[in-house]
C-alpha atoms as a PDB file:
ATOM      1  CA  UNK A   1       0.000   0.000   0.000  1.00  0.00           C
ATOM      2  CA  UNK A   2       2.789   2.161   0.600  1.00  0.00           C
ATOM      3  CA  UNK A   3       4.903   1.959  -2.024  1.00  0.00           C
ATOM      4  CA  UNK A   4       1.839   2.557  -4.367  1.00  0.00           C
ATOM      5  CA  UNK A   5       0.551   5.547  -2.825  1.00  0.00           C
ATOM      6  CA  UNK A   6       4.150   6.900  -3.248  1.00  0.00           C
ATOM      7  CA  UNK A   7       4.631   5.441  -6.885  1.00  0.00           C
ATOM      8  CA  UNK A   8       1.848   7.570  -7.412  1.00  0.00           C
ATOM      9  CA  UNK A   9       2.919  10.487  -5.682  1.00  0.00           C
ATOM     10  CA  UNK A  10       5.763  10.626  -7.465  1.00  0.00           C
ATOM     11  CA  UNK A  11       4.501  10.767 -10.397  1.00  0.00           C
ATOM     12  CA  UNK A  12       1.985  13.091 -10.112  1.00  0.00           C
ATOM     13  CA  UNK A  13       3.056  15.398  -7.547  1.00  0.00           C
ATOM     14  CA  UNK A  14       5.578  16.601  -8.856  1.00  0.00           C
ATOM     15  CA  UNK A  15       6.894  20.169  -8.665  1.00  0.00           C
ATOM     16  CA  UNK A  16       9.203  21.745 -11.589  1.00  0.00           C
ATOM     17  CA  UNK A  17      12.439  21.627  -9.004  1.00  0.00           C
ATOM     18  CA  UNK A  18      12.765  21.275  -5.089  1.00  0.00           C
ATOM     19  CA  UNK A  19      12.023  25.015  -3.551  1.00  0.00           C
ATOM     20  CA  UNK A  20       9.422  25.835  -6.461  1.00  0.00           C
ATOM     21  CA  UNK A  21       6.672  26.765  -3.893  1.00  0.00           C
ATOM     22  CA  UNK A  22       8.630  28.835  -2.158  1.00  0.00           C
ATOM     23  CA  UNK A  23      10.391  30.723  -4.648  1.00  0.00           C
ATOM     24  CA  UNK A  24      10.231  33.650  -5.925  1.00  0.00           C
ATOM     25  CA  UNK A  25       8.053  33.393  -9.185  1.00  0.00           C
ATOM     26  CA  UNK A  26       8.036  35.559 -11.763  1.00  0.00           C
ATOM     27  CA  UNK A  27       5.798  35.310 -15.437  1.00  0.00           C
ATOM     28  CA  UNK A  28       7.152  37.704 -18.238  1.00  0.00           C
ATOM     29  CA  UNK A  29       5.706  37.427 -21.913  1.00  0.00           C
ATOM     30  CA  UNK A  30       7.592  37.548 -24.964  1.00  0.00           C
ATOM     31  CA  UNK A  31       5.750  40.144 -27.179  1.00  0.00           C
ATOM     32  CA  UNK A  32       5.921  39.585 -30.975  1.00  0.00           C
ATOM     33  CA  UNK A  33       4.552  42.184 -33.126  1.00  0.00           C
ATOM     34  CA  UNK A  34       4.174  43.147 -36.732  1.00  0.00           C
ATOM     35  CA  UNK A  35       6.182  46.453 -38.265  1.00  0.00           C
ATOM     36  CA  UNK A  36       5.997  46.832 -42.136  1.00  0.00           C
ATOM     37  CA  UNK A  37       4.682  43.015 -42.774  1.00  0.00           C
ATOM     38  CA  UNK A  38       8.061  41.949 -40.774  1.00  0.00           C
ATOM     39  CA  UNK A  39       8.209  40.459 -37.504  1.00  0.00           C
ATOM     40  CA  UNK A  40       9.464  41.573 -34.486  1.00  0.00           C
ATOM     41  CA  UNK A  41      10.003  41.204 -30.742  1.00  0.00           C
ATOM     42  CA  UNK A  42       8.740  43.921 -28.971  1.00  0.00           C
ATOM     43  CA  UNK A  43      11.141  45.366 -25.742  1.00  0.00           C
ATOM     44  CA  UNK A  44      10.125  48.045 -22.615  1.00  0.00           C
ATOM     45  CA  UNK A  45      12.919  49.823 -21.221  1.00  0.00           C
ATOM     46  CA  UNK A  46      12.297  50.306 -17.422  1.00  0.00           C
ATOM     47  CA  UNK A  47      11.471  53.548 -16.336  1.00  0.00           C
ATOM     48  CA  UNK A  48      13.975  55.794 -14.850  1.00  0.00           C
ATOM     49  CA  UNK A  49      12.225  56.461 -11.583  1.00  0.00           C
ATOM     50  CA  UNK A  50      12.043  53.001 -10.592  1.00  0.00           C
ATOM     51  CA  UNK A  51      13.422  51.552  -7.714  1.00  0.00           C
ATOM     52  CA  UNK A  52      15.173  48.453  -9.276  1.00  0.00           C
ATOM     53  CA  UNK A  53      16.830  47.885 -12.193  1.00  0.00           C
ATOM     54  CA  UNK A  54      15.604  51.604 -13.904  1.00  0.00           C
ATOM     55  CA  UNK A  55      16.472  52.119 -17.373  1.00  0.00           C
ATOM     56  CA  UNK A  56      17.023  48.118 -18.209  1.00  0.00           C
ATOM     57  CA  UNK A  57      15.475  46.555 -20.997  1.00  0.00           C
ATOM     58  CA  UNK A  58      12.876  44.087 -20.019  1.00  0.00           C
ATOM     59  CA  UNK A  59       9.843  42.071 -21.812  1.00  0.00           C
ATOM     60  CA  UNK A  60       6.501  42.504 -20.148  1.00  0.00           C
ATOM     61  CA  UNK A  61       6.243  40.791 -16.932  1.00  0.00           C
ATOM     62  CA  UNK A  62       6.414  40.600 -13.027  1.00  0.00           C
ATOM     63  CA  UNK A  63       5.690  38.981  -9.768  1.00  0.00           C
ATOM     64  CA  UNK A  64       2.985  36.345 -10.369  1.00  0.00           C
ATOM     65  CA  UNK A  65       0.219  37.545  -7.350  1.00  0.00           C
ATOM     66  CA  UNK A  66      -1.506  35.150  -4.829  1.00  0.00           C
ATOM     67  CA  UNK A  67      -4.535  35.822  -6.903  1.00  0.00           C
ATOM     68  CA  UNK A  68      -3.223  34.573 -10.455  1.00  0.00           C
ATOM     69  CA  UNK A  69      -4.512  31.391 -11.168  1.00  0.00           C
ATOM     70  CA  UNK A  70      -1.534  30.525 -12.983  1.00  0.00           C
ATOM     71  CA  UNK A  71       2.120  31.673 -14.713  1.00  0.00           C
ATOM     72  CA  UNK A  72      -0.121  32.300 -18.006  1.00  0.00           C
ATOM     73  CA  UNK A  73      -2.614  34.566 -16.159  1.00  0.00           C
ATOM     74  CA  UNK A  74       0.301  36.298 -14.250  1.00  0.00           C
ATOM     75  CA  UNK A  75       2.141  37.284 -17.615  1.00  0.00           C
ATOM     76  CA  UNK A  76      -1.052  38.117 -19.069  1.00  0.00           C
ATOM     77  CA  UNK A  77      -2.130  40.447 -16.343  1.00  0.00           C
ATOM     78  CA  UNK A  78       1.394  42.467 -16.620  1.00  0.00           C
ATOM     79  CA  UNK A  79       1.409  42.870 -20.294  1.00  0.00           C
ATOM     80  CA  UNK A  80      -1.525  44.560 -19.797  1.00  0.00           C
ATOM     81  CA  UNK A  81      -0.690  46.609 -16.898  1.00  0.00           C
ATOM     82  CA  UNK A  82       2.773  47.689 -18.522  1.00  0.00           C
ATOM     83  CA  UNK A  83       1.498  48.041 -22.058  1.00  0.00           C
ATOM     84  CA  UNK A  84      -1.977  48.878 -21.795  1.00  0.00           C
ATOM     85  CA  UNK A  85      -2.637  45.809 -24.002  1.00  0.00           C
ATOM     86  CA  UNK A  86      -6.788  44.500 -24.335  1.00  0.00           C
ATOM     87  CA  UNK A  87      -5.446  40.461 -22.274  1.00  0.00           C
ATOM     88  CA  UNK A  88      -8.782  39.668 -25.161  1.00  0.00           C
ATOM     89  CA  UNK A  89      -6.443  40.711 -28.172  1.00  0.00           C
ATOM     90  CA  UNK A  90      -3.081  39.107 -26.467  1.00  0.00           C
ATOM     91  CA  UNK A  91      -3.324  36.050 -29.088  1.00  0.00           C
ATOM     92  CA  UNK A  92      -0.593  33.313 -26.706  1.00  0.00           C
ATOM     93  CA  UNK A  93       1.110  31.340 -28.853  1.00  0.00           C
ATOM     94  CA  UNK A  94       3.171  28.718 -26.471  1.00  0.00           C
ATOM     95  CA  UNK A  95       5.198  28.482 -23.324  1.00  0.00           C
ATOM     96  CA  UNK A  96       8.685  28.084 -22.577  1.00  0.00           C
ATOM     97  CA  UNK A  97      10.775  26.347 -20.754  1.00  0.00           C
ATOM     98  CA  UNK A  98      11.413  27.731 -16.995  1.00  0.00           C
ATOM     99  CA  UNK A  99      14.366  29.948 -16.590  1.00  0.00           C
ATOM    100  CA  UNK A 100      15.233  28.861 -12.985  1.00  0.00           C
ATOM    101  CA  UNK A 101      18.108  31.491 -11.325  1.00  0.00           C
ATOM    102  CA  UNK A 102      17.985  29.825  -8.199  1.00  0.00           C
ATOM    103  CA  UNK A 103      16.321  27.741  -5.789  1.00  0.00           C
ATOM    104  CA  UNK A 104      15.040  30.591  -4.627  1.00  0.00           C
ATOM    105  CA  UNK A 105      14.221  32.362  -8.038  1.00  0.00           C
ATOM    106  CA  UNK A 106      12.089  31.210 -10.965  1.00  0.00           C
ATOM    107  CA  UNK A 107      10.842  32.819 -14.344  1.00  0.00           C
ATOM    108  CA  UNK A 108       8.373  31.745 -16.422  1.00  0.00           C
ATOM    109  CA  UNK A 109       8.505  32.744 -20.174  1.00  0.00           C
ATOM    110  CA  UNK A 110       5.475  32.720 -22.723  1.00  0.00           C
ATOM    111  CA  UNK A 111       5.178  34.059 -26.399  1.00  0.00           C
ATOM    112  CA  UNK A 112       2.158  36.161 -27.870  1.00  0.00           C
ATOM    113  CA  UNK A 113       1.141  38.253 -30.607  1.00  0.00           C
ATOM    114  CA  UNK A 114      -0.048  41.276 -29.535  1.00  0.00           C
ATOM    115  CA  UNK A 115      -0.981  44.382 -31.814  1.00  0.00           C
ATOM    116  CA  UNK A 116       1.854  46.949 -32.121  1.00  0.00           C
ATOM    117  CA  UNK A 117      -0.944  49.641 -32.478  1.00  0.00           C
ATOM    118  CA  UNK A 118      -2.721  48.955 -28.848  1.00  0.00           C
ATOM    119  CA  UNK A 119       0.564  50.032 -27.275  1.00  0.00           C
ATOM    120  CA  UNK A 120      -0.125  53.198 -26.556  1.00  0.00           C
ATOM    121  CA  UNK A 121      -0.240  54.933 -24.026  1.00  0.00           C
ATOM    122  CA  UNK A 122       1.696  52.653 -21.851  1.00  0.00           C
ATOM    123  CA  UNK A 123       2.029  52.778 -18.395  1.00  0.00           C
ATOM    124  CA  UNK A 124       4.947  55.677 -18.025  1.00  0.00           C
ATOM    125  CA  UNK A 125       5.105  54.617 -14.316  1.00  0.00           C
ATOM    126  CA  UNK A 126       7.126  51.380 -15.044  1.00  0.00           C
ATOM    127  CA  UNK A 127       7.679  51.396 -18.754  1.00  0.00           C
ATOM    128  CA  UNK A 128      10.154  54.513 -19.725  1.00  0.00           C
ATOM    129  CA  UNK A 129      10.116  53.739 -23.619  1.00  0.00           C
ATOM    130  CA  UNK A 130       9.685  50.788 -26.195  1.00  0.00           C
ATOM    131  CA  UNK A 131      11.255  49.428 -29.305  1.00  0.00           C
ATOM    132  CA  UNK A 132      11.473  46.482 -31.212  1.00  0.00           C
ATOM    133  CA  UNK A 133      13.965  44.323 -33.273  1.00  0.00           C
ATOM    134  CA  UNK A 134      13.437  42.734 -36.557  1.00  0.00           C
ATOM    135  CA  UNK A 135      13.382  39.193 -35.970  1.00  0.00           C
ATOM    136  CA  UNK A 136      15.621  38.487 -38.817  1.00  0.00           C
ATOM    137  CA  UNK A 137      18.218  40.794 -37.524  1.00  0.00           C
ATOM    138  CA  UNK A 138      17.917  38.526 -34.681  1.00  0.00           C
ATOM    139  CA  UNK A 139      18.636  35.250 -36.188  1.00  0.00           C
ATOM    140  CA  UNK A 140      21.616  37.087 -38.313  1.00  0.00           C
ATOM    141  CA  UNK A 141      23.454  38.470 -35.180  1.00  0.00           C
ATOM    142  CA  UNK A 142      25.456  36.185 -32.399  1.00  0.00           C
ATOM    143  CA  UNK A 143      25.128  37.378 -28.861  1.00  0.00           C
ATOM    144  CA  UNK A 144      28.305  37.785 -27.095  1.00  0.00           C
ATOM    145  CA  UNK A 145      29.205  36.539 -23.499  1.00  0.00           C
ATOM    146  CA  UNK A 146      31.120  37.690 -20.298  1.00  0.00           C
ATOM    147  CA  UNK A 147      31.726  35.571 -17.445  1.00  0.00           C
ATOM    148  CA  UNK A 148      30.644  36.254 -13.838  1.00  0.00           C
ATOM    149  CA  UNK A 149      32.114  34.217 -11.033  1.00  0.00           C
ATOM    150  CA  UNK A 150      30.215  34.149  -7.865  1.00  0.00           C
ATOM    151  CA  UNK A 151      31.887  33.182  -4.029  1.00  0.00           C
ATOM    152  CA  UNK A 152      29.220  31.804  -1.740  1.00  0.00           C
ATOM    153  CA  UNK A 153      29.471  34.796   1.253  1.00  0.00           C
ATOM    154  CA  UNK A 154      28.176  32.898   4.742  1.00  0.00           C
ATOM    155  CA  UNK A 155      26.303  35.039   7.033  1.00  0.00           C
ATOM    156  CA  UNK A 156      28.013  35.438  10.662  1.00  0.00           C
ATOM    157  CA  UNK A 157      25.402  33.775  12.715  1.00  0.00           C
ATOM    158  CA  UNK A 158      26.386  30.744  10.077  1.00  0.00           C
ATOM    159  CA  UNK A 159      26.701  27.394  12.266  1.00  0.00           C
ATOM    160  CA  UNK A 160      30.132  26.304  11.184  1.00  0.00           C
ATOM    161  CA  UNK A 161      30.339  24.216  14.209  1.00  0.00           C
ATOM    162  CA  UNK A 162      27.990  22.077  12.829  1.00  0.00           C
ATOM    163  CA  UNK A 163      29.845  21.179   9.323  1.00  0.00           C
ATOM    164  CA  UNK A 164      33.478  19.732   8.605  1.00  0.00           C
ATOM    165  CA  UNK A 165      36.778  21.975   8.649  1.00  0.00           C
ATOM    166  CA  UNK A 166      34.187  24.191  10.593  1.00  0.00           C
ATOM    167  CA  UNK A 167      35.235  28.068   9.414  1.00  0.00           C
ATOM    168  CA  UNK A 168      37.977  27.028   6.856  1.00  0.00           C
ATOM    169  CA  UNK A 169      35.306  24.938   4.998  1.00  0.00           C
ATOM    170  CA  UNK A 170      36.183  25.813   1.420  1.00  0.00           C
ATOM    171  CA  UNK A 171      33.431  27.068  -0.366  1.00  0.00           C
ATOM    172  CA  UNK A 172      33.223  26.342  -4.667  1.00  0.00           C
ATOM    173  CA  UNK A 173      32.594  29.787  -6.456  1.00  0.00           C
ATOM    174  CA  UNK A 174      30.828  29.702  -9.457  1.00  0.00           C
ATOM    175  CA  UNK A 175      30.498  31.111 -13.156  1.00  0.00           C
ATOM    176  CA  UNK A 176      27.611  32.933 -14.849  1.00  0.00           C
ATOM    177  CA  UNK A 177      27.655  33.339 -18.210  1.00  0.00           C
ATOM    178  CA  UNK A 178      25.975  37.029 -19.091  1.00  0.00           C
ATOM    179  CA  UNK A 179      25.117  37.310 -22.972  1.00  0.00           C
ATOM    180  CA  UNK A 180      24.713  40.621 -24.656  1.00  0.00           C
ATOM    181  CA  UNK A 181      23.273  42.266 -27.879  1.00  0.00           C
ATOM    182  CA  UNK A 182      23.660  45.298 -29.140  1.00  0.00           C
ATOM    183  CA  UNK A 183      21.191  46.776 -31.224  1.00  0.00           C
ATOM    184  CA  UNK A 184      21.405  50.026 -32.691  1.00  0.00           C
ATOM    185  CA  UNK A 185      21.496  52.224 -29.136  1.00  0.00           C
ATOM    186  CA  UNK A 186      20.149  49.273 -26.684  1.00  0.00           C
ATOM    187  CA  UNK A 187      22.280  46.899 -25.047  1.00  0.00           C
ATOM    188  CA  UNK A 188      20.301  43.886 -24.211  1.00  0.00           C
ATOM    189  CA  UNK A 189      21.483  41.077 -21.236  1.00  0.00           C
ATOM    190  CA  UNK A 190      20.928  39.916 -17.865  1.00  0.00           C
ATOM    191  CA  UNK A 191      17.687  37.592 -17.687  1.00  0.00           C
ATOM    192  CA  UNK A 192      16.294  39.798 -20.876  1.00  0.00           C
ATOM    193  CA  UNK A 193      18.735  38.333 -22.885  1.00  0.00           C
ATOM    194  CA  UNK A 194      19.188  34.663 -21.533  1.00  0.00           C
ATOM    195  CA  UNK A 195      15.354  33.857 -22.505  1.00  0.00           C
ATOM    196  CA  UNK A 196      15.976  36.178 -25.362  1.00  0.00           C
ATOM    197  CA  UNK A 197      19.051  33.474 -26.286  1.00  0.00           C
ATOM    198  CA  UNK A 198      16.591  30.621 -25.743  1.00  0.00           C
ATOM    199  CA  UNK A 199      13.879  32.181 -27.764  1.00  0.00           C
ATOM    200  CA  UNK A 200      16.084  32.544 -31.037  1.00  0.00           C
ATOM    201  CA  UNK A 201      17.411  29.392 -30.415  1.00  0.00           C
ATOM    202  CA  UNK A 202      14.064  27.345 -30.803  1.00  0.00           C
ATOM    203  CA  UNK A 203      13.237  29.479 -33.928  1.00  0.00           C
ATOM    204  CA  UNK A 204      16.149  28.728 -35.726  1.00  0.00           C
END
């Protein structure tokens, strides 16, 4: 009896990695639009007068609320919010896979139409400006990469009496790779540009 009830819990209880309920989840929507009969991604730069991260480029997206019923919803809900998109004309096209920062950080990326007309006026609050980028330029250009290492940093109150080699415990840094385009006078990386990566990536 046991070993079936867990056979079937784990198969169907089964979150995306250990730590997803309590991380920090975020939904952000990759915004394709239509200029001139030519395809392209659509891009917010952050306003200047926010708190974190102002003037970055960003797609659409956010914090997914208590009161989302799902990622989808979430992403939804902020395009709409940031662009001033109709979430009836946001025309979702597929999901991808999770970008997943951390145990203690999650993002969950989606791909829409939306109408390059509706855009207007956006919500000048969070979104400073937008532009897009032809996505043929994008599957012509190569994103380049700088490394990032990272050194774990213990708080004090950590109990090193309770591990091996106590204080002189040596801890593994680690790299991140951070890709980059340029396009025209944007500069494009951080998370933006990792799903951004991913995105072109499937396409091709």
């Amino acid at each position: 009896m046991f070993l079936d009830k867990l056979k079937n819990d784990l198969y169907h209880n089964q979150s995306l990695f250990i730590g997803e309920e309590t991380a920090f989840r975020s939904a952000i929507m990759i915004p394709l639009v239509q200029v001139n009969e030519e395809w392209h991604v659509l891009f917010e730069v952050r306003s200047l007068t926010m708190r974190k991260q102002p003037g970055d480029i960003s797609f659409p997206g956010g914090r997914i609320d208590p009161t989302d019923n799902s990622p989808l919803e979430a992403a939804i809900r902020e395009t709409h919010e940031e662009l001033g998109i109709d979430p009836a004309s946001i025309n979702v096209l597929g999901q991808m896979s999770a970008y997943i920062a951390s145990s203690s950080f999650v993002v969950y990326p989606f791909v829409a139409i939306i109408d390059h007309h509706e855009i207007y006026p956006f919500n000048k609050q969070e979104v400073e400006e937008t532009f897009t980028i032809p996505v043929k330029w994008l599957l012509r250009h190569e994103p380049y990469m700088h490394t990032i290492s990272v050194q774990p940093m213990p708080l004090t109150n950590f109990p090193y009496e309770k591990i091996v080699n106590g204080d002189k415990y040596q801890w593994t840094s680690r790299d991140i790779e951070e890709w980059f385009y340029d396009y025209e006078k944007y500069t494009i990386w951080g998370l933006t540009a990792r799903v951004l990566k991913h995105f072109i990536e499937i396409i091709k």
